[in-house]
PDB file of N, CA and C in Angstrom:
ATOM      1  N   UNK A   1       0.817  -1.193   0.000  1.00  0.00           N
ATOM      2  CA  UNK A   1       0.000   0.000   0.000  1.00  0.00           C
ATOM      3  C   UNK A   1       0.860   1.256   0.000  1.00  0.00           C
ATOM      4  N   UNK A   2       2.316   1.173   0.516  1.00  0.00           N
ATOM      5  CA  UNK A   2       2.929   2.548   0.425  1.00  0.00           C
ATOM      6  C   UNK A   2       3.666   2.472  -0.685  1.00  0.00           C
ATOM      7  N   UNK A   3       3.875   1.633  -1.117  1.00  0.00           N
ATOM      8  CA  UNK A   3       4.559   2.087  -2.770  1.00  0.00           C
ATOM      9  C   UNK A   3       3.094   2.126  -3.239  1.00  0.00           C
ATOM     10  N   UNK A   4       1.895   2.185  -3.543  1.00  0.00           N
ATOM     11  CA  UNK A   4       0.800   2.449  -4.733  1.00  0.00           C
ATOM     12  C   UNK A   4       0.769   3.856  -3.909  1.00  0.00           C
ATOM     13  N   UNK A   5       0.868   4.492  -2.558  1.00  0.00           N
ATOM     14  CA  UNK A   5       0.698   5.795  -2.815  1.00  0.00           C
ATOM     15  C   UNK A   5       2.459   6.935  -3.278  1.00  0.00           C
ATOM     16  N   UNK A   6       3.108   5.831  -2.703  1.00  0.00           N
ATOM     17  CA  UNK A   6       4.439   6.944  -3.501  1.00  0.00           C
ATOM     18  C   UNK A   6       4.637   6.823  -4.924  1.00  0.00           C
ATOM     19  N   UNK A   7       4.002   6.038  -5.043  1.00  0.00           N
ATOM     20  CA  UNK A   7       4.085   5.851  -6.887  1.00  0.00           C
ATOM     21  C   UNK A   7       2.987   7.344  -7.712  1.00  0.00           C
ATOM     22  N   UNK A   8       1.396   7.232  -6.823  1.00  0.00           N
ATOM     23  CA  UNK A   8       0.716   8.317  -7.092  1.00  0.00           C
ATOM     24  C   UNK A   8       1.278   9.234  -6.391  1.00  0.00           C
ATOM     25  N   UNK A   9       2.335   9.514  -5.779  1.00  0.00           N
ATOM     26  CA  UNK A   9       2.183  10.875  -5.694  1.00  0.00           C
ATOM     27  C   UNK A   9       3.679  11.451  -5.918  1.00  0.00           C
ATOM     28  N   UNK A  10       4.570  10.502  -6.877  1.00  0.00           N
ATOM     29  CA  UNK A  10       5.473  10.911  -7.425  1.00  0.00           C
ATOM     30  C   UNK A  10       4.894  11.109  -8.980  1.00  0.00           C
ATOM     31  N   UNK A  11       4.141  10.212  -9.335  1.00  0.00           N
ATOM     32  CA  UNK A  11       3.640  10.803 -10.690  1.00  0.00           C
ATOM     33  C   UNK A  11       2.819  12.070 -10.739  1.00  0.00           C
ATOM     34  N   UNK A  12       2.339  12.501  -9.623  1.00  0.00           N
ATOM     35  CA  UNK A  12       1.795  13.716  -9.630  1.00  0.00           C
ATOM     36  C   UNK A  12       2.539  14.710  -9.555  1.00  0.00           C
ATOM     37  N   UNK A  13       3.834  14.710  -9.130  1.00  0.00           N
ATOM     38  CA  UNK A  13       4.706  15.689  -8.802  1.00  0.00           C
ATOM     39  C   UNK A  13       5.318  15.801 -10.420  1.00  0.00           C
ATOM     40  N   UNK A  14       5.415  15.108 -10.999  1.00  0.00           N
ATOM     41  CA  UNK A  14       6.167  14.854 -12.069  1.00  0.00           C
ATOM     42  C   UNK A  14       5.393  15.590 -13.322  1.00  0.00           C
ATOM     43  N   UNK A  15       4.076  15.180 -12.931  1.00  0.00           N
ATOM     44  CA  UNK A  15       3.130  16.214 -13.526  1.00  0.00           C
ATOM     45  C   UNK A  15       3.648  17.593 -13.944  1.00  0.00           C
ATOM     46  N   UNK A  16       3.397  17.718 -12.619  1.00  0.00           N
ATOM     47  CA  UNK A  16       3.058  19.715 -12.495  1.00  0.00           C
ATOM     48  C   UNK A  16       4.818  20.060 -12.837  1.00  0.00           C
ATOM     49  N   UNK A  17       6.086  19.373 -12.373  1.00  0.00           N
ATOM     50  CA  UNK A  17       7.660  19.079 -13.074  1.00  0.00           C
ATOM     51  C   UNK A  17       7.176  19.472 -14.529  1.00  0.00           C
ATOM     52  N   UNK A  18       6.766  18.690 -14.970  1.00  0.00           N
ATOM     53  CA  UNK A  18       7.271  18.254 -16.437  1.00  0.00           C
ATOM     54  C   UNK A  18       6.208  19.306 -16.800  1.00  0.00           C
ATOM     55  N   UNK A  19       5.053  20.236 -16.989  1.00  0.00           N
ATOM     56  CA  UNK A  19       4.430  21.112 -17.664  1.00  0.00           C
ATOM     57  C   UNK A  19       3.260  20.226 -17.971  1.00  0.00           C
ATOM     58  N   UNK A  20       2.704  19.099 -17.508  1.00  0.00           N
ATOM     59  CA  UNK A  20       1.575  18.641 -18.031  1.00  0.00           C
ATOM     60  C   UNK A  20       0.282  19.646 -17.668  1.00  0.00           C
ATOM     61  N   UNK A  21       0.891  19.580 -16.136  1.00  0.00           N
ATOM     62  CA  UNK A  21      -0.593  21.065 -15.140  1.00  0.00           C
ATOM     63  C   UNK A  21      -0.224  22.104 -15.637  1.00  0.00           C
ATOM     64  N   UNK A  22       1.336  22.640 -15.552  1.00  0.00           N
ATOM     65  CA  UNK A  22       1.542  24.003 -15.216  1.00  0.00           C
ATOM     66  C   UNK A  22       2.856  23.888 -16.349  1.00  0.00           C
ATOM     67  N   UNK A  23       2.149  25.421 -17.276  1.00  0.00           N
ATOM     68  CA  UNK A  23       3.232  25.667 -18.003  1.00  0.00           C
ATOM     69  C   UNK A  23       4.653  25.695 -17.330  1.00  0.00           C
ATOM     70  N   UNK A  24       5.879  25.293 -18.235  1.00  0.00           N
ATOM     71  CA  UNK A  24       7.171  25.448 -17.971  1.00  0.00           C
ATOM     72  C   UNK A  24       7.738  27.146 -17.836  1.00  0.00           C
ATOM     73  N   UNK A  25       7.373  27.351 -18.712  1.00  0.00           N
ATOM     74  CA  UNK A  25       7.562  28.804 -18.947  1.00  0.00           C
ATOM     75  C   UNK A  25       7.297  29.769 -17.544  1.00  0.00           C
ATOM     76  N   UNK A  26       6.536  29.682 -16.720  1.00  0.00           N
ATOM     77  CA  UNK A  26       6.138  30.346 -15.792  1.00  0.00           C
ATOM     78  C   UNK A  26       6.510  29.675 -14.908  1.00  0.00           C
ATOM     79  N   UNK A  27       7.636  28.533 -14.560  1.00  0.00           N
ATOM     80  CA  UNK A  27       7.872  28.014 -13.281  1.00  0.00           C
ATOM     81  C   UNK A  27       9.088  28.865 -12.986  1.00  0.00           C
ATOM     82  N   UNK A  28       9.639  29.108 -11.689  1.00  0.00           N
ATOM     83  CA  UNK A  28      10.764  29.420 -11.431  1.00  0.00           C
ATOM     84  C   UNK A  28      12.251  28.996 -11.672  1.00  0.00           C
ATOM     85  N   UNK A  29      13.342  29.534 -12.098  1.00  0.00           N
ATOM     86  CA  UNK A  29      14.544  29.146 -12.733  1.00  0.00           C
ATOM     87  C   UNK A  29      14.554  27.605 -12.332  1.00  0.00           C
ATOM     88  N   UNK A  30      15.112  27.910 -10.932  1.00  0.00           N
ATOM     89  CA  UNK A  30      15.110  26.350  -9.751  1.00  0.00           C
ATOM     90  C   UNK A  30      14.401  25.156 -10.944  1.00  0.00           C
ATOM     91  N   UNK A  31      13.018  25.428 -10.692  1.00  0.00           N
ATOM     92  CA  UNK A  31      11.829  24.434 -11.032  1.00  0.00           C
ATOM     93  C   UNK A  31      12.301  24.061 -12.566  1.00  0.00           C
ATOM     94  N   UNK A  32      12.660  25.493 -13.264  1.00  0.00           N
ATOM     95  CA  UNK A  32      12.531  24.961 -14.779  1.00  0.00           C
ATOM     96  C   UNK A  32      13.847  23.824 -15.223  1.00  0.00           C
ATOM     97  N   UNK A  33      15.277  24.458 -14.466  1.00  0.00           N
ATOM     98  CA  UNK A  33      16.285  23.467 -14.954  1.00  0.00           C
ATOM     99  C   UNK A  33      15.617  21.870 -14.543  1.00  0.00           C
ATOM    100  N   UNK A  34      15.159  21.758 -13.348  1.00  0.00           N
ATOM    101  CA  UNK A  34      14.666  20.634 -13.067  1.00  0.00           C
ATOM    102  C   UNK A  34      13.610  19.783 -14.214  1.00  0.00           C
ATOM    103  N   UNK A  35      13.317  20.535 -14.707  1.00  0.00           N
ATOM    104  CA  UNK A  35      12.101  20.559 -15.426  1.00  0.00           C
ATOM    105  C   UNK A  35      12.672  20.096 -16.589  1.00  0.00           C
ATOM    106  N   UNK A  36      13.220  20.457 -17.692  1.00  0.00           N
ATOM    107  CA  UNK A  36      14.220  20.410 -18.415  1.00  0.00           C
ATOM    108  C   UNK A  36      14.909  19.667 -18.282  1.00  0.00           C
ATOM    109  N   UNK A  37      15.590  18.537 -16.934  1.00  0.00           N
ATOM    110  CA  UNK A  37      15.997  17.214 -17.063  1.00  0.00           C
ATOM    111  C   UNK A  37      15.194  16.220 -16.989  1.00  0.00           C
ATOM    112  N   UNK A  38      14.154  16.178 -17.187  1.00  0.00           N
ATOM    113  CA  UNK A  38      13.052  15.175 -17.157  1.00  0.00           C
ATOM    114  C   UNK A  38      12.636  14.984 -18.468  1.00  0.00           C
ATOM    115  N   UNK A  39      11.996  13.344 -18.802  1.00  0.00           N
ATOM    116  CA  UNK A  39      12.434  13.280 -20.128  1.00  0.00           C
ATOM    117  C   UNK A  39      11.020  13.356 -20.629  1.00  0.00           C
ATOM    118  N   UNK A  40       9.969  13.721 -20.145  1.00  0.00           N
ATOM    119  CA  UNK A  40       8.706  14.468 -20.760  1.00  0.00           C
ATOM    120  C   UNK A  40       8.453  15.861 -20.867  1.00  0.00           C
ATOM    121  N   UNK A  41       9.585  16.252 -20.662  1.00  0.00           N
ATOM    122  CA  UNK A  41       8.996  17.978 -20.289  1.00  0.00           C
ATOM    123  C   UNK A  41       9.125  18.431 -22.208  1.00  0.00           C
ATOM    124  N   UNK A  42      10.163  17.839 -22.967  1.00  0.00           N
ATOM    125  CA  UNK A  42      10.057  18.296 -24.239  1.00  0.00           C
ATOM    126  C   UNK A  42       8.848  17.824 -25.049  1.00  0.00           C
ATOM    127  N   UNK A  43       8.713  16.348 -25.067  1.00  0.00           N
ATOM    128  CA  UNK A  43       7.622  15.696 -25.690  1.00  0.00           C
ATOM    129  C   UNK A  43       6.342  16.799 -25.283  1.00  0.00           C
ATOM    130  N   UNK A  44       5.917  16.886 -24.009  1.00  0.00           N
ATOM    131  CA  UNK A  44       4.988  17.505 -23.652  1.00  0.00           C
ATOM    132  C   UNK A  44       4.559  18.710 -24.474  1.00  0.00           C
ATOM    133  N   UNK A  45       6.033  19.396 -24.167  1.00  0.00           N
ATOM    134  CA  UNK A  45       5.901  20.632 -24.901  1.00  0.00           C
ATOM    135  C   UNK A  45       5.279  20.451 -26.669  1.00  0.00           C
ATOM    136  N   UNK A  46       5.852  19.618 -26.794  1.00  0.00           N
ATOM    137  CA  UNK A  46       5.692  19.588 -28.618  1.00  0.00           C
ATOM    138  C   UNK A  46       4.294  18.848 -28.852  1.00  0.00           C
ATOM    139  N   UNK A  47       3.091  18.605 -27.875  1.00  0.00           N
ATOM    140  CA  UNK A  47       2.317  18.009 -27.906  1.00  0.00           C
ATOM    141  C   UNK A  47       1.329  18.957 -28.113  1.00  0.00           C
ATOM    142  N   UNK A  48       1.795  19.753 -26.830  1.00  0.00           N
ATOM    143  CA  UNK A  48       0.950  21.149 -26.647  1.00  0.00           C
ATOM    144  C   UNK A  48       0.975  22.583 -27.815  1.00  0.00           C
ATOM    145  N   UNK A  49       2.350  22.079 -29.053  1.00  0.00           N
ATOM    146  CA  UNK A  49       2.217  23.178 -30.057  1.00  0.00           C
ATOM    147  C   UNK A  49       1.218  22.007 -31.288  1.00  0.00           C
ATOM    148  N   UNK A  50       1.540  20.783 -30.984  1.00  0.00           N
ATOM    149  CA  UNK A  50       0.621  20.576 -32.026  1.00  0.00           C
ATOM    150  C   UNK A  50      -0.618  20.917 -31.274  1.00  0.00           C
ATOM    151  N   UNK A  51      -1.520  20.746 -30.356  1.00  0.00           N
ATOM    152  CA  UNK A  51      -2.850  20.885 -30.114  1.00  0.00           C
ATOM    153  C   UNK A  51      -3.002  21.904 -30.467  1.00  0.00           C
ATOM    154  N   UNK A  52      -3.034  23.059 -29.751  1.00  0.00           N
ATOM    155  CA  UNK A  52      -3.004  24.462 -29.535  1.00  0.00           C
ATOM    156  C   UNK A  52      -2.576  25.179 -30.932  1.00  0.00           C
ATOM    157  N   UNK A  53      -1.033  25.145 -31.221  1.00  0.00           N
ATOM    158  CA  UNK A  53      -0.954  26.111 -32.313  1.00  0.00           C
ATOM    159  C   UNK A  53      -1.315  25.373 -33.827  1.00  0.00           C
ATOM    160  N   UNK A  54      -1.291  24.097 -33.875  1.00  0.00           N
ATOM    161  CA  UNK A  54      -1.870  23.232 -35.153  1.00  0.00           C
ATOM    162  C   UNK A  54      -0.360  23.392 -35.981  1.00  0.00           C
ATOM    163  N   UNK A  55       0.893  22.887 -35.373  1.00  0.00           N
ATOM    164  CA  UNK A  55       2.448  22.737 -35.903  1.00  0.00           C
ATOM    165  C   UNK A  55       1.939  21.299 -36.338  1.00  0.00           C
ATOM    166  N   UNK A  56       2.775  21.003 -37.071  1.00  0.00           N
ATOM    167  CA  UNK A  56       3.829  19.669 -37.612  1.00  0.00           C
ATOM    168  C   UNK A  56       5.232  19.474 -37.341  1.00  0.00           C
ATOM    169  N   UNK A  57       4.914  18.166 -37.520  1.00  0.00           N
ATOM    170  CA  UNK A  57       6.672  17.739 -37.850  1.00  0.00           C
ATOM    171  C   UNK A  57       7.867  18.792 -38.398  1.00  0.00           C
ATOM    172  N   UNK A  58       7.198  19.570 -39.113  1.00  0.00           N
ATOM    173  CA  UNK A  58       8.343  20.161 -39.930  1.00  0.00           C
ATOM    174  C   UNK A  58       8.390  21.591 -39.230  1.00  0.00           C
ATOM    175  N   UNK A  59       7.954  21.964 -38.125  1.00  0.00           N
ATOM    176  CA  UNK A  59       8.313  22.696 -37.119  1.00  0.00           C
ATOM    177  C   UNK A  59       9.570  22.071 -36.033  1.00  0.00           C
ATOM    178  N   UNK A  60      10.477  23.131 -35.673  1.00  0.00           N
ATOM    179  CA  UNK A  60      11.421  22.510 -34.554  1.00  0.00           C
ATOM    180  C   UNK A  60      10.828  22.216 -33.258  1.00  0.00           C
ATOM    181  N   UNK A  61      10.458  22.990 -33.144  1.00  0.00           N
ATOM    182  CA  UNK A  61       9.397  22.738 -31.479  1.00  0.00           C
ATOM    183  C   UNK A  61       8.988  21.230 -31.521  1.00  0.00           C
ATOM    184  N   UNK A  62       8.086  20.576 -32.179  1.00  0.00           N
ATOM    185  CA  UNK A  62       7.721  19.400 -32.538  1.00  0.00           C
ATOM    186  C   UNK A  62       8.692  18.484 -32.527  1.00  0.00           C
ATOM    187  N   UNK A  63       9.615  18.350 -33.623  1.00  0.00           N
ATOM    188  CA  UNK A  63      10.505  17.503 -34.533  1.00  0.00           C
ATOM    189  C   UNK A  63      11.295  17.117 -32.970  1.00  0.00           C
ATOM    190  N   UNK A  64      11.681  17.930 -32.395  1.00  0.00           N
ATOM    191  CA  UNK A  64      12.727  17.770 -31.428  1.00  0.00           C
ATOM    192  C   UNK A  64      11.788  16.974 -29.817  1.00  0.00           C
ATOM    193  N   UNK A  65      10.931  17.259 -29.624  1.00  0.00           N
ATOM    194  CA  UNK A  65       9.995  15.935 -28.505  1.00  0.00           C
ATOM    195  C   UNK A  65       9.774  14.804 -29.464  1.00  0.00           C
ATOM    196  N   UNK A  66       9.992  14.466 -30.765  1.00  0.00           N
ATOM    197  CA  UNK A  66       9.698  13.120 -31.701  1.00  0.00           C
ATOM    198  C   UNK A  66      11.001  12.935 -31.060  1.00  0.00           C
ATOM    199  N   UNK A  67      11.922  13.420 -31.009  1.00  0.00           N
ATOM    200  CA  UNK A  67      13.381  12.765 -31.473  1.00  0.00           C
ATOM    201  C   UNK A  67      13.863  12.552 -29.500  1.00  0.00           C
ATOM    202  N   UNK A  68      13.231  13.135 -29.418  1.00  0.00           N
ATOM    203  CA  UNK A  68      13.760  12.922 -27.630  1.00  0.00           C
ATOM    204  C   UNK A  68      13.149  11.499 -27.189  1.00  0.00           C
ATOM    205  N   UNK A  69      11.545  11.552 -27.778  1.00  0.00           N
ATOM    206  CA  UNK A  69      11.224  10.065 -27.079  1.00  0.00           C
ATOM    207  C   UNK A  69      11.434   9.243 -28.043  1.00  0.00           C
ATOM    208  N   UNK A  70      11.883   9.376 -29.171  1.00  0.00           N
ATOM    209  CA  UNK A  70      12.375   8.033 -29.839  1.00  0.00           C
ATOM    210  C   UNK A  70      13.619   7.579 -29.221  1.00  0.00           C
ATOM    211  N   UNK A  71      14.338   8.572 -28.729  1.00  0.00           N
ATOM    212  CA  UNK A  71      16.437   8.282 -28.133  1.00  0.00           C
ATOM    213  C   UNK A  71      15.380   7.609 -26.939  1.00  0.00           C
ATOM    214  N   UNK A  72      14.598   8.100 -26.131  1.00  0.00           N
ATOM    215  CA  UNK A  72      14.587   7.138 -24.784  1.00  0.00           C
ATOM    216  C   UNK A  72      13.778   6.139 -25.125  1.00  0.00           C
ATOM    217  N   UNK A  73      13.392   5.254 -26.508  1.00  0.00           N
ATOM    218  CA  UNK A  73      12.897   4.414 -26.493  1.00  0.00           C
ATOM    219  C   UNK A  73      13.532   3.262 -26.993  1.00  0.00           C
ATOM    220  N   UNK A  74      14.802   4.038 -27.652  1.00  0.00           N
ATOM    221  CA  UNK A  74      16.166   3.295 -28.269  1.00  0.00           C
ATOM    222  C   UNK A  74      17.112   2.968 -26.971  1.00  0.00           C
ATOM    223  N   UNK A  75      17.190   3.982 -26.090  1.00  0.00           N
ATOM    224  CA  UNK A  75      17.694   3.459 -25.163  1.00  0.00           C
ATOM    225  C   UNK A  75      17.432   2.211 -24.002  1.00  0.00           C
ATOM    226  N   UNK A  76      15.894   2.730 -23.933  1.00  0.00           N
ATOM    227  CA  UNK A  76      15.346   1.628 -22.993  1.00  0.00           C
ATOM    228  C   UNK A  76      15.797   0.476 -23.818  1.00  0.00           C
ATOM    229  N   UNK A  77      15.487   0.292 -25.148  1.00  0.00           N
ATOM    230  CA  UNK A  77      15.312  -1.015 -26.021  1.00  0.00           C
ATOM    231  C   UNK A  77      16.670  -1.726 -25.898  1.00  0.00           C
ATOM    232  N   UNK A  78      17.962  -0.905 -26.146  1.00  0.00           N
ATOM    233  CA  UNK A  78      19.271  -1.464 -25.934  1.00  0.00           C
ATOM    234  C   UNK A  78      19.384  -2.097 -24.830  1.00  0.00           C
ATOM    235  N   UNK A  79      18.994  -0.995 -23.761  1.00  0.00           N
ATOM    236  CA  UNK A  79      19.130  -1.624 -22.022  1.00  0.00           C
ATOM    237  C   UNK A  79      18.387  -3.201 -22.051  1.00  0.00           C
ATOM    238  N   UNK A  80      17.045  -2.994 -22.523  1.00  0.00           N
ATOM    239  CA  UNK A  80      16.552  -4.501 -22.299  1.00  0.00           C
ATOM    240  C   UNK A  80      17.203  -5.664 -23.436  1.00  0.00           C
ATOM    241  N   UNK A  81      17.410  -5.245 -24.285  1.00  0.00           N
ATOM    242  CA  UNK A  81      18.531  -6.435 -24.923  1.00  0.00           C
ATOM    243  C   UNK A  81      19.469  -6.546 -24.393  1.00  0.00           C
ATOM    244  N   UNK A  82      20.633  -6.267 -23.843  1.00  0.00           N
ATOM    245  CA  UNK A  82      21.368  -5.951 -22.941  1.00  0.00           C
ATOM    246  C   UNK A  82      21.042  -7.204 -22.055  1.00  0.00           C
ATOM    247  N   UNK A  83      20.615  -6.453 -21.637  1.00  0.00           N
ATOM    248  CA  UNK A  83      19.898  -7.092 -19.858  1.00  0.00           C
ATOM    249  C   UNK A  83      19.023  -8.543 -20.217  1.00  0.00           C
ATOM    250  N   UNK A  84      18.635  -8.825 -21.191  1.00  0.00           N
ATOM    251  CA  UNK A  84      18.165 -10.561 -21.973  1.00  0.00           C
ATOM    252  C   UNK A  84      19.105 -10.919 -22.310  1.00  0.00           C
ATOM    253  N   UNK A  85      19.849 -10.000 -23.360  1.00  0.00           N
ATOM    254  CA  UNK A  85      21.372 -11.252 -23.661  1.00  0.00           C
ATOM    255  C   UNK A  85      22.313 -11.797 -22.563  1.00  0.00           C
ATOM    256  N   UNK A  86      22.608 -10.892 -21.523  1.00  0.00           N
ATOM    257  CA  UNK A  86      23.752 -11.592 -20.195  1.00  0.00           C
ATOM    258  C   UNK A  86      22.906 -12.593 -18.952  1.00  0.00           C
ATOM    259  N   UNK A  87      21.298 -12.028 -19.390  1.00  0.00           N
ATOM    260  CA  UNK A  87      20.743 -13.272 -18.337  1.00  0.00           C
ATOM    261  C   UNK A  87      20.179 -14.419 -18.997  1.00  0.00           C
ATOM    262  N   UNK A  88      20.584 -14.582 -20.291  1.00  0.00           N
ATOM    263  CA  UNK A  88      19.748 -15.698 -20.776  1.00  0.00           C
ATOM    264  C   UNK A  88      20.785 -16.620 -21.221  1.00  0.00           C
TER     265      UNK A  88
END
């Protein structure tokens, strides 16, 4: 029961971190570098110019949250091959 509530209430923190609640732009320096090492705060961002401003791909704002969560999905993917090839 205490990891299902530190789990909700680190994903909530991570939230309002990463700009899902609360724009990035208006957090404090502190908050934003923090903000800015987390690996949704770009995707997010480029989610919110496609909704809102109606961008594409062929905008940078965009192009660059594609390319951030594709590297952490290449990475995870290496790690778990990795981690199957030395235990199997």
């Amino acid at each position: 029961m205490t990891a299902l509530a530190l789990g909700a209430g680190s994903q909530l923190m991570f939230c309002f971190i990463t700009g899902i609640f609360w724009p990035v732009e208006t957090m404090i320096a502190f908050l934003r570098y923090i903000s800015y090492a987390m690996p949704q705060t770009k995707p997010m961002e480029s989610f919110r110019h496609i909704l809102i401003r109606g961008f594409d791909l062929s905008k940078p704002a965009v192009l660059n949250g594609y390319l951030i969560t594709m590297a952490w999905i290449a990475f995870f993917l290496i790690l778990a091959i990795i981690y199957l090839f030395y235990n199997n």
